[in-house]
PDB file of N, CA and C in Angstrom:
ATOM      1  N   UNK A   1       7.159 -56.560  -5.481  1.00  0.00           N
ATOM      2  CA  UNK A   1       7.257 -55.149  -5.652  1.00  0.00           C
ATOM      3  C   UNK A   1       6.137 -54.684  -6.583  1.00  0.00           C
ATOM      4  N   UNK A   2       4.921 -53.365  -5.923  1.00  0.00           N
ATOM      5  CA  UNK A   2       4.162 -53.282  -7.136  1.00  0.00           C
ATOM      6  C   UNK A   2       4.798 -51.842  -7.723  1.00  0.00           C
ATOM      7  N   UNK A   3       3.953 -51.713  -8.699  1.00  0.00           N
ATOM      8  CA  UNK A   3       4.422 -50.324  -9.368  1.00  0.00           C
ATOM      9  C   UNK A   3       3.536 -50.024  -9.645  1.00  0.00           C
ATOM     10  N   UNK A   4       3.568 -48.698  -9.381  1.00  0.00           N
ATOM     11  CA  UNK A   4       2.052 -47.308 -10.089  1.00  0.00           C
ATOM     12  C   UNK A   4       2.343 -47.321 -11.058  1.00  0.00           C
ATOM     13  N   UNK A   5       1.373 -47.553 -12.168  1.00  0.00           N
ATOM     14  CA  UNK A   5       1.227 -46.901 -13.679  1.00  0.00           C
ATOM     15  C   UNK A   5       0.466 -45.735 -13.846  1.00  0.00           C
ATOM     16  N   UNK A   6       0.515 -45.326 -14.630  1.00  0.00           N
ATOM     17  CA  UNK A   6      -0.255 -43.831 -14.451  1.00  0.00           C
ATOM     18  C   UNK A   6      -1.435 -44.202 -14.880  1.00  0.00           C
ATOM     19  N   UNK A   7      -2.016 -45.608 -15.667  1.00  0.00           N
ATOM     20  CA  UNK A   7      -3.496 -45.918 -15.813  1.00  0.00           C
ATOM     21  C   UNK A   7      -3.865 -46.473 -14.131  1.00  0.00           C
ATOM     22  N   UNK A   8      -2.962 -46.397 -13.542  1.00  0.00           N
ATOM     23  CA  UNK A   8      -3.995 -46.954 -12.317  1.00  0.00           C
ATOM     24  C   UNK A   8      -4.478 -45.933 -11.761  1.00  0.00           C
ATOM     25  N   UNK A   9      -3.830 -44.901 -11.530  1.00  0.00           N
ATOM     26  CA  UNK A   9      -4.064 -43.643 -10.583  1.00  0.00           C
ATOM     27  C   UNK A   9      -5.306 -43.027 -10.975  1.00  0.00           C
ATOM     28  N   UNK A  10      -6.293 -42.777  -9.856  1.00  0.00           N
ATOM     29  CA  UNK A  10      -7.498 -42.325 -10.043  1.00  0.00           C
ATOM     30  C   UNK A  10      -7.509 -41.022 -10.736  1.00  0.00           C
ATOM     31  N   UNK A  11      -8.973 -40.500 -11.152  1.00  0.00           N
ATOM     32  CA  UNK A  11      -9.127 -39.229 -11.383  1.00  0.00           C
ATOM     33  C   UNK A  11      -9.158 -38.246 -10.313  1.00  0.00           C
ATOM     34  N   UNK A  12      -9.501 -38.293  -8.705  1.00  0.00           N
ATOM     35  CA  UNK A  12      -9.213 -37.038  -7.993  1.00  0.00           C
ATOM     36  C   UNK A  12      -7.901 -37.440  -7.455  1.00  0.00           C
ATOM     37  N   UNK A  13      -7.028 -38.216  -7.468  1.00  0.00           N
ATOM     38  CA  UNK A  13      -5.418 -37.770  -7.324  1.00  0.00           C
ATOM     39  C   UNK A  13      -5.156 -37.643  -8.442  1.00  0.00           C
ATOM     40  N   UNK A  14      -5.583 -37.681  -9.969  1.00  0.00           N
ATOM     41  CA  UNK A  14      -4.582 -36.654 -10.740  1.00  0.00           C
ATOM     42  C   UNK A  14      -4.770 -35.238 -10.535  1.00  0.00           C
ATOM     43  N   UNK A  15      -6.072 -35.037 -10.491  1.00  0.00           N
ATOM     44  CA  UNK A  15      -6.834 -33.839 -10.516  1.00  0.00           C
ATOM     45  C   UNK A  15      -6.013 -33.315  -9.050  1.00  0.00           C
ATOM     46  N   UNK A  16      -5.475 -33.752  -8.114  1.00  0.00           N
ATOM     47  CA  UNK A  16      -4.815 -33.294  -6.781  1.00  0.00           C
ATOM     48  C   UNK A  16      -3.523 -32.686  -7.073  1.00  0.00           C
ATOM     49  N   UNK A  17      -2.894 -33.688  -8.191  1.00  0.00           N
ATOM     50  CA  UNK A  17      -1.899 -32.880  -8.232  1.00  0.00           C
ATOM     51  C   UNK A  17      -2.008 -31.951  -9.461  1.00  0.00           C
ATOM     52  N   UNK A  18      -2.561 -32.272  -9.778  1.00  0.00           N
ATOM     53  CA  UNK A  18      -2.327 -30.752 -10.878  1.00  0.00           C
ATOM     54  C   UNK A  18      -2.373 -29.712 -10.259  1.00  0.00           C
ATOM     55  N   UNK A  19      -3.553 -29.366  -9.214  1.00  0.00           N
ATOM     56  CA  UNK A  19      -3.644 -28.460  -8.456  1.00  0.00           C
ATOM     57  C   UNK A  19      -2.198 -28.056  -7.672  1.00  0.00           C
ATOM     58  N   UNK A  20      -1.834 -29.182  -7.134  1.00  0.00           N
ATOM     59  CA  UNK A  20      -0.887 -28.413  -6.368  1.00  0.00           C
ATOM     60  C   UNK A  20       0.040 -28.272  -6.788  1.00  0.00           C
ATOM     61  N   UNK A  21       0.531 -28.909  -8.135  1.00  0.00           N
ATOM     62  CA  UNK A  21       1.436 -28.176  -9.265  1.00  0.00           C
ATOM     63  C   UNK A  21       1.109 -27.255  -9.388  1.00  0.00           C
ATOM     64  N   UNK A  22       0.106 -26.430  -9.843  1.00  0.00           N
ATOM     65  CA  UNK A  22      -0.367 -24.884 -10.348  1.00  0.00           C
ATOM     66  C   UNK A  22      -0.242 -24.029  -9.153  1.00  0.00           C
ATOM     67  N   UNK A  23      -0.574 -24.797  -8.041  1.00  0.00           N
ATOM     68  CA  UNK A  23      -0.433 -23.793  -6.676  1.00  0.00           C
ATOM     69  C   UNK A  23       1.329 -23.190  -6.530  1.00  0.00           C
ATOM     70  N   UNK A  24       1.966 -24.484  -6.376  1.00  0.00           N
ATOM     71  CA  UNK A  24       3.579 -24.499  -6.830  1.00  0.00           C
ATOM     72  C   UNK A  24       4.202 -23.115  -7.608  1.00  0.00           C
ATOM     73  N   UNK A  25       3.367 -23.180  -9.193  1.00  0.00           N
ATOM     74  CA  UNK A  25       3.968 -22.655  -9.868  1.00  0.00           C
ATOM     75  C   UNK A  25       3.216 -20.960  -9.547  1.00  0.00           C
ATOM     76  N   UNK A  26       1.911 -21.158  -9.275  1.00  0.00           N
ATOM     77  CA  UNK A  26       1.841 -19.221  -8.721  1.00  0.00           C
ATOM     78  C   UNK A  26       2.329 -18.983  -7.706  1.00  0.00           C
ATOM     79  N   UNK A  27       3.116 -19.469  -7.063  1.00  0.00           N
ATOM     80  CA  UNK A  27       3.625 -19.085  -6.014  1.00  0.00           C
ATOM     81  C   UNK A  27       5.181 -19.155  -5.908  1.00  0.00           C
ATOM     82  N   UNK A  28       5.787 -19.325  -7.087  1.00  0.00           N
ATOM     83  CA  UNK A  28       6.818 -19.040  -6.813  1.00  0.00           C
ATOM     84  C   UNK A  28       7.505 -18.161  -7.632  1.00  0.00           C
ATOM     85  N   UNK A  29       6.809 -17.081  -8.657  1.00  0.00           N
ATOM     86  CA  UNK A  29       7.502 -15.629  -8.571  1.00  0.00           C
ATOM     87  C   UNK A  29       7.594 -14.716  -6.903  1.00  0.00           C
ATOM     88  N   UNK A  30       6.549 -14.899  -6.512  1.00  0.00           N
ATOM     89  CA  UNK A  30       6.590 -14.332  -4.679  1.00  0.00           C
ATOM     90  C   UNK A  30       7.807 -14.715  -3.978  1.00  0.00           C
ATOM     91  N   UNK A  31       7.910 -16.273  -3.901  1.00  0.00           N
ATOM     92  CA  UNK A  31       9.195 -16.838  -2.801  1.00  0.00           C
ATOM     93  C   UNK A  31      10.429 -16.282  -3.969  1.00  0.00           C
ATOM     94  N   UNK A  32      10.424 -15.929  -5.204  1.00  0.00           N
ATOM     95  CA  UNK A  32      11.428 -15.719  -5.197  1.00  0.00           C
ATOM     96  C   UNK A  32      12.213 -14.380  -4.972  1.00  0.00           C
ATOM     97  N   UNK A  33      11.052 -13.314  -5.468  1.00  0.00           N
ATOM     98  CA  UNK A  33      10.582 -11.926  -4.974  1.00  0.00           C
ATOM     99  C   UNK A  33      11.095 -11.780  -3.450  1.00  0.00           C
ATOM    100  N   UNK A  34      10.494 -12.544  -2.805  1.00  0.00           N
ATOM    101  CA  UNK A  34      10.727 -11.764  -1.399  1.00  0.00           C
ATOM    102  C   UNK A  34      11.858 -12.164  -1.219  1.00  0.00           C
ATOM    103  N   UNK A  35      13.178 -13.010  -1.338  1.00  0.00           N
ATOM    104  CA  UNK A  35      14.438 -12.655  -1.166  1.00  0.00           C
ATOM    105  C   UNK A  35      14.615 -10.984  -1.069  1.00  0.00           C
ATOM    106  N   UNK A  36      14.371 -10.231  -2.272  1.00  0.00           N
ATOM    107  CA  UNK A  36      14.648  -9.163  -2.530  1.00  0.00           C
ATOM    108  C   UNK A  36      13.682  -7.627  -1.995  1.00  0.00           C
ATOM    109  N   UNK A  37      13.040  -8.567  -1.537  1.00  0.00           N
ATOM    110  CA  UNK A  37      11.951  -7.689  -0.922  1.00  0.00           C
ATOM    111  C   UNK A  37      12.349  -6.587   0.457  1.00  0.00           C
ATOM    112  N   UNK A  38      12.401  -5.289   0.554  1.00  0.00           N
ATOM    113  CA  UNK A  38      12.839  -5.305   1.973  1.00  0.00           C
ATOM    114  C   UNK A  38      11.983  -4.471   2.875  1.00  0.00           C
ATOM    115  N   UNK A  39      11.993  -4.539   4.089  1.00  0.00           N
ATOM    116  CA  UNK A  39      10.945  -3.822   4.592  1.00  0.00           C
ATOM    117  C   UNK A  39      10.694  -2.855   4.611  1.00  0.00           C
ATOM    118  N   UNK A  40       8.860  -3.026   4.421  1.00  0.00           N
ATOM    119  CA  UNK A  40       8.331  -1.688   4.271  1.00  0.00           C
ATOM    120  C   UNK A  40       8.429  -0.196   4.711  1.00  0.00           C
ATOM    121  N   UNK A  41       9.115   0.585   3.080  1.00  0.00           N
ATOM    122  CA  UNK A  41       9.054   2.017   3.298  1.00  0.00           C
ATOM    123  C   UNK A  41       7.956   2.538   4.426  1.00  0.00           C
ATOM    124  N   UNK A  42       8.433   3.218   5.078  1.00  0.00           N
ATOM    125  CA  UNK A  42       8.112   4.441   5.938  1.00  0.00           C
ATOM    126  C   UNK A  42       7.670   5.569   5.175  1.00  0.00           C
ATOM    127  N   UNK A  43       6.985   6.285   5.133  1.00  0.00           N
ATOM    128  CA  UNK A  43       6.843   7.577   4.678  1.00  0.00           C
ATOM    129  C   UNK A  43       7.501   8.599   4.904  1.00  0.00           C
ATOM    130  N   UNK A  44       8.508   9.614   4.005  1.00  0.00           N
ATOM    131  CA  UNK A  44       9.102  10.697   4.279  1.00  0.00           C
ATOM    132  C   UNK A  44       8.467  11.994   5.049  1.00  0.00           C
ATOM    133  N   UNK A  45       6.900  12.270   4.326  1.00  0.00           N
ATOM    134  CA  UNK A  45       6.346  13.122   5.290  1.00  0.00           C
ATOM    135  C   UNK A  45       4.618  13.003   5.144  1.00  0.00           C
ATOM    136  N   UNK A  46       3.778  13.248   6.156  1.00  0.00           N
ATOM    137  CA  UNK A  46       2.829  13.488   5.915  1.00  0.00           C
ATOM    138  C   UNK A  46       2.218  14.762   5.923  1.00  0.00           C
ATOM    139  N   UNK A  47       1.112  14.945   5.314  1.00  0.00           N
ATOM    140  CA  UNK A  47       0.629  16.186   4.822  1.00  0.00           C
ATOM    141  C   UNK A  47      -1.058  16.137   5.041  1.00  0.00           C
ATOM    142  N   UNK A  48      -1.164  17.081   5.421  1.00  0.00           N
ATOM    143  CA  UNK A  48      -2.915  17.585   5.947  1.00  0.00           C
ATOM    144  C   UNK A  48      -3.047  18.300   4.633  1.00  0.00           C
ATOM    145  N   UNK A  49      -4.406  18.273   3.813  1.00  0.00           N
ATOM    146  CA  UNK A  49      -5.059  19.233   2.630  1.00  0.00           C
ATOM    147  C   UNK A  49      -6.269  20.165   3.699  1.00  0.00           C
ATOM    148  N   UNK A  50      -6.046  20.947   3.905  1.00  0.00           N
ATOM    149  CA  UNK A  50      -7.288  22.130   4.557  1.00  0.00           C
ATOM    150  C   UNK A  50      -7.957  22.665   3.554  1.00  0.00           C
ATOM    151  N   UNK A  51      -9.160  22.834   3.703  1.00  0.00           N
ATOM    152  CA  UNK A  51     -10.518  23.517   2.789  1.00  0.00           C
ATOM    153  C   UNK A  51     -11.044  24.495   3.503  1.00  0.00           C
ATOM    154  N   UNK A  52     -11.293  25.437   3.318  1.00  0.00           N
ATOM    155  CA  UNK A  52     -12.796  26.402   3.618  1.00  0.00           C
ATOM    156  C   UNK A  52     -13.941  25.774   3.157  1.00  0.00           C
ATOM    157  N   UNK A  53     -14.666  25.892   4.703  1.00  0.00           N
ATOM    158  CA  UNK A  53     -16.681  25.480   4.648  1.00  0.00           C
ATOM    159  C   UNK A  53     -17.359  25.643   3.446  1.00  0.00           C
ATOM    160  N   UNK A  54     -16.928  27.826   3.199  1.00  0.00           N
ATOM    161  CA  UNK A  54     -17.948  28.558   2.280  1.00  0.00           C
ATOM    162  C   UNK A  54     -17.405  28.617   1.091  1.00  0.00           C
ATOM    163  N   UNK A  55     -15.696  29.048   1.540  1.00  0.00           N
ATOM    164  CA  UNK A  55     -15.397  29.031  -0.677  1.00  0.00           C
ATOM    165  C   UNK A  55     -14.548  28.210  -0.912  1.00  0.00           C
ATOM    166  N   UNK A  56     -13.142  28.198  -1.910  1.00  0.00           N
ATOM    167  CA  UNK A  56     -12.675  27.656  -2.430  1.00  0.00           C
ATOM    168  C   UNK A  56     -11.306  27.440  -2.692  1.00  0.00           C
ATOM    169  N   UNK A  57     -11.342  28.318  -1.231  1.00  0.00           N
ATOM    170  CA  UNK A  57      -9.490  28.392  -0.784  1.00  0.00           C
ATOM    171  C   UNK A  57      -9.511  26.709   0.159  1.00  0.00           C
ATOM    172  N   UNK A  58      -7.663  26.706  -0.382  1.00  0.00           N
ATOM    173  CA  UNK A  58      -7.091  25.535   0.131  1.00  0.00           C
ATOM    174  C   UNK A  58      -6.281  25.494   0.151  1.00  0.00           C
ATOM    175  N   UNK A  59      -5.009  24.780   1.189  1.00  0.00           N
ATOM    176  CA  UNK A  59      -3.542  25.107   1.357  1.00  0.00           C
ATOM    177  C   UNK A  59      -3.561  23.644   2.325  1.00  0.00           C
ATOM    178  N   UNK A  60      -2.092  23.241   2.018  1.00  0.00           N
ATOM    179  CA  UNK A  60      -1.317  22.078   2.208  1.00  0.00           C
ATOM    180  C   UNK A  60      -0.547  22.415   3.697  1.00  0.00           C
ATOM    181  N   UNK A  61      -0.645  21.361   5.096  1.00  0.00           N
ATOM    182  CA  UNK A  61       0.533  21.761   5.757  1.00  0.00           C
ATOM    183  C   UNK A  61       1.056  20.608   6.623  1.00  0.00           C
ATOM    184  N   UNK A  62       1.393  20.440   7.149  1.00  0.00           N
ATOM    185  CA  UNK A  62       2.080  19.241   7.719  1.00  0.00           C
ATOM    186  C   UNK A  62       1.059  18.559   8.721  1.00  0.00           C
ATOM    187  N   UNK A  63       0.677  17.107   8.475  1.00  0.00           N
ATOM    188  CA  UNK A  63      -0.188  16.638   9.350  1.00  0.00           C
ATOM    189  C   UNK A  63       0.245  16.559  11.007  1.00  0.00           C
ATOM    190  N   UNK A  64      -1.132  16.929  11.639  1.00  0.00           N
ATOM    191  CA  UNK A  64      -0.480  17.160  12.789  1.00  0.00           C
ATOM    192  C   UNK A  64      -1.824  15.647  13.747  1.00  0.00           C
ATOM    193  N   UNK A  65      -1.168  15.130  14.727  1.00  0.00           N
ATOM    194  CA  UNK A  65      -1.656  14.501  15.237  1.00  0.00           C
ATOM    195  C   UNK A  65      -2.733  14.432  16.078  1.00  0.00           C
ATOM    196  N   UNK A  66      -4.434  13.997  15.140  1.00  0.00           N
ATOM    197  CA  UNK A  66      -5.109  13.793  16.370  1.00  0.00           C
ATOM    198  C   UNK A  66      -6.068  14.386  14.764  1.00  0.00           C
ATOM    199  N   UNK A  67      -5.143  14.359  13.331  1.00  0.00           N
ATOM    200  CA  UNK A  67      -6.030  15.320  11.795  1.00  0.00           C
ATOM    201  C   UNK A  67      -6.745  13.801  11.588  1.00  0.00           C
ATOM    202  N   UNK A  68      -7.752  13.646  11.060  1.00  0.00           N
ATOM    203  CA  UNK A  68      -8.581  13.318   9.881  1.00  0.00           C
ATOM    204  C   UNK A  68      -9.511  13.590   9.325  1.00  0.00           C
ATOM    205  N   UNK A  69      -9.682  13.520   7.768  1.00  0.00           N
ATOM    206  CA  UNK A  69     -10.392  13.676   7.002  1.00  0.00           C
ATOM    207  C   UNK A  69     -11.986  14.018   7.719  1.00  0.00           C
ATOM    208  N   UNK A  70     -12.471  15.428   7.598  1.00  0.00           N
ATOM    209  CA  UNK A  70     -13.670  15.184   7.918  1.00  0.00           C
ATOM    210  C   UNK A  70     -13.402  16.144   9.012  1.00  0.00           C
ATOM    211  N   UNK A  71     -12.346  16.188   9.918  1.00  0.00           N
ATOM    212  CA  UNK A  71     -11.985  17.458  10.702  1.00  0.00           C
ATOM    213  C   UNK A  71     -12.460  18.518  10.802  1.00  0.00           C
ATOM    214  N   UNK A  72     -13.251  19.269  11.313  1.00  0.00           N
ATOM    215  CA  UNK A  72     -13.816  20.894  11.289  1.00  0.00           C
ATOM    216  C   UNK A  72     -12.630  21.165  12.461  1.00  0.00           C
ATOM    217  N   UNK A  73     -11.860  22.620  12.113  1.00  0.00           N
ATOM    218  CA  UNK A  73     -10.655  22.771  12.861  1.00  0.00           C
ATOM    219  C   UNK A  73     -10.971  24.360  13.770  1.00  0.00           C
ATOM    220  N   UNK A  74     -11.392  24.373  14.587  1.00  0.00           N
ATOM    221  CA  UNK A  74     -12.279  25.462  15.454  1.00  0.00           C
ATOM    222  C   UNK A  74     -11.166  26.637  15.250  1.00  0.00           C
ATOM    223  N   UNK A  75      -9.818  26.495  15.562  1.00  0.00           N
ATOM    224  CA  UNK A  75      -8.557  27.216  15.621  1.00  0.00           C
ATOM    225  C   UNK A  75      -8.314  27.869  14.084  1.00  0.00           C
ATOM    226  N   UNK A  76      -8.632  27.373  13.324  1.00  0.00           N
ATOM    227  CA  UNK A  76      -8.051  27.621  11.834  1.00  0.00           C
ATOM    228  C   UNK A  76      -9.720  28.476  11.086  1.00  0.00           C
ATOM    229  N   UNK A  77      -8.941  30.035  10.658  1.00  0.00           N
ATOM    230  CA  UNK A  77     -10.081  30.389   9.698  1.00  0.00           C
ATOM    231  C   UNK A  77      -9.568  30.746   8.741  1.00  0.00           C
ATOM    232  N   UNK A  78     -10.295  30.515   7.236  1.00  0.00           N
ATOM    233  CA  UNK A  78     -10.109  31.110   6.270  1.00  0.00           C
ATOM    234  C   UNK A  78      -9.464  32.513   6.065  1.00  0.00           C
ATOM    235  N   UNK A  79      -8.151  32.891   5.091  1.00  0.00           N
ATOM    236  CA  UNK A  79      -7.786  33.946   5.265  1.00  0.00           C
ATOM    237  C   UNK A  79      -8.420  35.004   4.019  1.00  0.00           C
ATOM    238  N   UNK A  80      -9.824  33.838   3.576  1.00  0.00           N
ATOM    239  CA  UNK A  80     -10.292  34.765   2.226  1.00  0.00           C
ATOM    240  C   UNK A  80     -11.646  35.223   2.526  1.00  0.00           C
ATOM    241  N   UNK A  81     -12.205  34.451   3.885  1.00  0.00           N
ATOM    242  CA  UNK A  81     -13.385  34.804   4.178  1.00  0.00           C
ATOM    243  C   UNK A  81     -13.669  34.264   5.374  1.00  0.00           C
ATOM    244  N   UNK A  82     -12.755  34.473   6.291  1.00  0.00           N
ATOM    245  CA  UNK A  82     -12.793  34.233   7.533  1.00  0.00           C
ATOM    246  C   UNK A  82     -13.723  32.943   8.204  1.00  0.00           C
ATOM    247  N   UNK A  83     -13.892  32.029   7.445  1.00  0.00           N
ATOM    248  CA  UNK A  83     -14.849  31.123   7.970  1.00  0.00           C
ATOM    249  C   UNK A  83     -14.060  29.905   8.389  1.00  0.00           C
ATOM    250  N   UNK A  84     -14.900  28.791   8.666  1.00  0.00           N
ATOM    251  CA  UNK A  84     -13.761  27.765   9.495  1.00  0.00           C
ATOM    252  C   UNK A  84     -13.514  26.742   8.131  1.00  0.00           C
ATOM    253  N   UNK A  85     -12.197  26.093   8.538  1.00  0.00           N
ATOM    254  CA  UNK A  85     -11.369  25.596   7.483  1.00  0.00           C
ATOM    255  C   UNK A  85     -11.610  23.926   8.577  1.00  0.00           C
ATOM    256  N   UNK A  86     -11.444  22.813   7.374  1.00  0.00           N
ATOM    257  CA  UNK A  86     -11.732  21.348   7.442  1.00  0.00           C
ATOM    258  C   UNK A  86     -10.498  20.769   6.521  1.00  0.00           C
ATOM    259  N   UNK A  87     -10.453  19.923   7.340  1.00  0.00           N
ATOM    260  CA  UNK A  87      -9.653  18.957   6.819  1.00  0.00           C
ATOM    261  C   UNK A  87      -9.844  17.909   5.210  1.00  0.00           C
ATOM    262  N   UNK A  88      -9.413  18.221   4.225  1.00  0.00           N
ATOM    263  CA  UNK A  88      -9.940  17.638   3.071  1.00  0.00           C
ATOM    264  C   UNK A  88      -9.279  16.418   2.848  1.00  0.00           C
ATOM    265  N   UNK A  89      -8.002  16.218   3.524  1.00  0.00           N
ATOM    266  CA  UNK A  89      -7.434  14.793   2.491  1.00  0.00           C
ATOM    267  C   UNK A  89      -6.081  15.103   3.264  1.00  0.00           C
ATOM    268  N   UNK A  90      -5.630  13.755   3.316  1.00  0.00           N
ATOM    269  CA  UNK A  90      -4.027  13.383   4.046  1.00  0.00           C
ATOM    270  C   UNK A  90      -3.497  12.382   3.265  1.00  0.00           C
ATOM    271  N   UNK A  91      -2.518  12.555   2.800  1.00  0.00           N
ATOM    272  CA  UNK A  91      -1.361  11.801   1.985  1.00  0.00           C
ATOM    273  C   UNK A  91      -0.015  11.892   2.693  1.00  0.00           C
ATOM    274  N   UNK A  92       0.570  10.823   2.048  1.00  0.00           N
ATOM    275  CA  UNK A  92       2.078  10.404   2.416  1.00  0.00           C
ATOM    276  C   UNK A  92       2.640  11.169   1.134  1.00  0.00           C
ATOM    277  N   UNK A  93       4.146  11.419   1.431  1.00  0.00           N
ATOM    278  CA  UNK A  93       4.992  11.232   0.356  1.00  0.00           C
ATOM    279  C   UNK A  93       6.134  10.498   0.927  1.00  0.00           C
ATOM    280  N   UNK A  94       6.524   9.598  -0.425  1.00  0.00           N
ATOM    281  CA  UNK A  94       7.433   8.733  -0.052  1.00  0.00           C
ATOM    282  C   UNK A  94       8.688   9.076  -0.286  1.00  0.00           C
ATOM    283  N   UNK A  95      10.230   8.582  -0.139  1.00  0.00           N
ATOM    284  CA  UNK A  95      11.237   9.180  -0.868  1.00  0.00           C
ATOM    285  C   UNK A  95      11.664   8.024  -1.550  1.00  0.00           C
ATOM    286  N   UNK A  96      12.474   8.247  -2.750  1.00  0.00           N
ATOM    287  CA  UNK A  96      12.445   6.884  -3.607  1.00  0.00           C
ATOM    288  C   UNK A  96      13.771   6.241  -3.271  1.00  0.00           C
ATOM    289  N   UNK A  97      13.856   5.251  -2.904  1.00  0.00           N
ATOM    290  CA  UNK A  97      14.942   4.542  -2.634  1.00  0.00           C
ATOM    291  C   UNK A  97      16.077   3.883  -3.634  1.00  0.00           C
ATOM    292  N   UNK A  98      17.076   4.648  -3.593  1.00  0.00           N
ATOM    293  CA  UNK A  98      18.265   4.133  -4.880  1.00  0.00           C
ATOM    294  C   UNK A  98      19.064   3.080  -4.345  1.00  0.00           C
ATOM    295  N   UNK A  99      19.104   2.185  -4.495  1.00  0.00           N
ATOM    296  CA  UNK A  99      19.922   1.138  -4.794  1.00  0.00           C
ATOM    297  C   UNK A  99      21.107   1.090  -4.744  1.00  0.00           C
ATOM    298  N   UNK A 100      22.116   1.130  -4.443  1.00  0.00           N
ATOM    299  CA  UNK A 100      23.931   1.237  -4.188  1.00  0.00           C
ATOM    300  C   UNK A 100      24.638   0.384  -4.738  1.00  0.00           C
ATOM    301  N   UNK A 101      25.111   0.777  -5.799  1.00  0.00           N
ATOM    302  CA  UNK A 101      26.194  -0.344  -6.609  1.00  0.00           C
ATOM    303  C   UNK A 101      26.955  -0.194  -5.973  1.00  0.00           C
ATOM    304  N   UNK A 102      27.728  -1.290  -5.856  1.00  0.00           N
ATOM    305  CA  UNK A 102      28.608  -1.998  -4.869  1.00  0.00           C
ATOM    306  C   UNK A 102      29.716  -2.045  -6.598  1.00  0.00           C
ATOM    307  N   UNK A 103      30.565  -1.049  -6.248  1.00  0.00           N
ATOM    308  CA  UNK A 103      31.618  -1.387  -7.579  1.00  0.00           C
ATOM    309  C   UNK A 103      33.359  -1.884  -6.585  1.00  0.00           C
ATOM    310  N   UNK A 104      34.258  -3.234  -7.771  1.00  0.00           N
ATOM    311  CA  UNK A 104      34.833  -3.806  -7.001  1.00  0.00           C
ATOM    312  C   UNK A 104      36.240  -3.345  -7.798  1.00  0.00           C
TER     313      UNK A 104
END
């Protein structure tokens, strides 16, 4: 019967496992995390930001399909100077998700 001593064991298998000890240990706040993890929020609503070309009017309205950033909107004119209005920026809002105590 032989036996490993730890003076026999080379330097790139110690150096192997250390590594995959350290790999081990960053990786398991995640595996334990994603038990609790649940799938990804959806967004409650999205929202179009509209600009005027010439001045400095801007108003928020519900993104509509087919908007992005960069948009010149032929249909839509300024109601401060009649010129054409662009699409400035689209965001989500999310709704925050509460948690349900379970009381017994």
């Amino acid at each position: 019967m032989s036996s490993i001593y730890l003076t026999q064991i080379d330097f790139g298998t110690l150096l192997l496992l250390i590594l995959i000890i350290m790999l081990v240990i960053s990786l398991l706040p995640n595996l334990l995390k994603g038990e609790e993890k649940e799938k990804r929020q959806q967004p409650t609503k999205i929202y179009s930001v509209l600009s005027c070309l010439e001045c400095d009017y801007s108003e928020t309205r519900e993104f509509v399909p087919g908007d992005y950033v960069g948009k010149i909107l032929e249909n839509r004119k300024c109601p401060k100077c009649d010129s054409l209005m662009y699409v400035k920026a689209i965001y989500a809002v999310y709704e925050e998700k509460t948690k349900e105590k379970v009381r017994i």
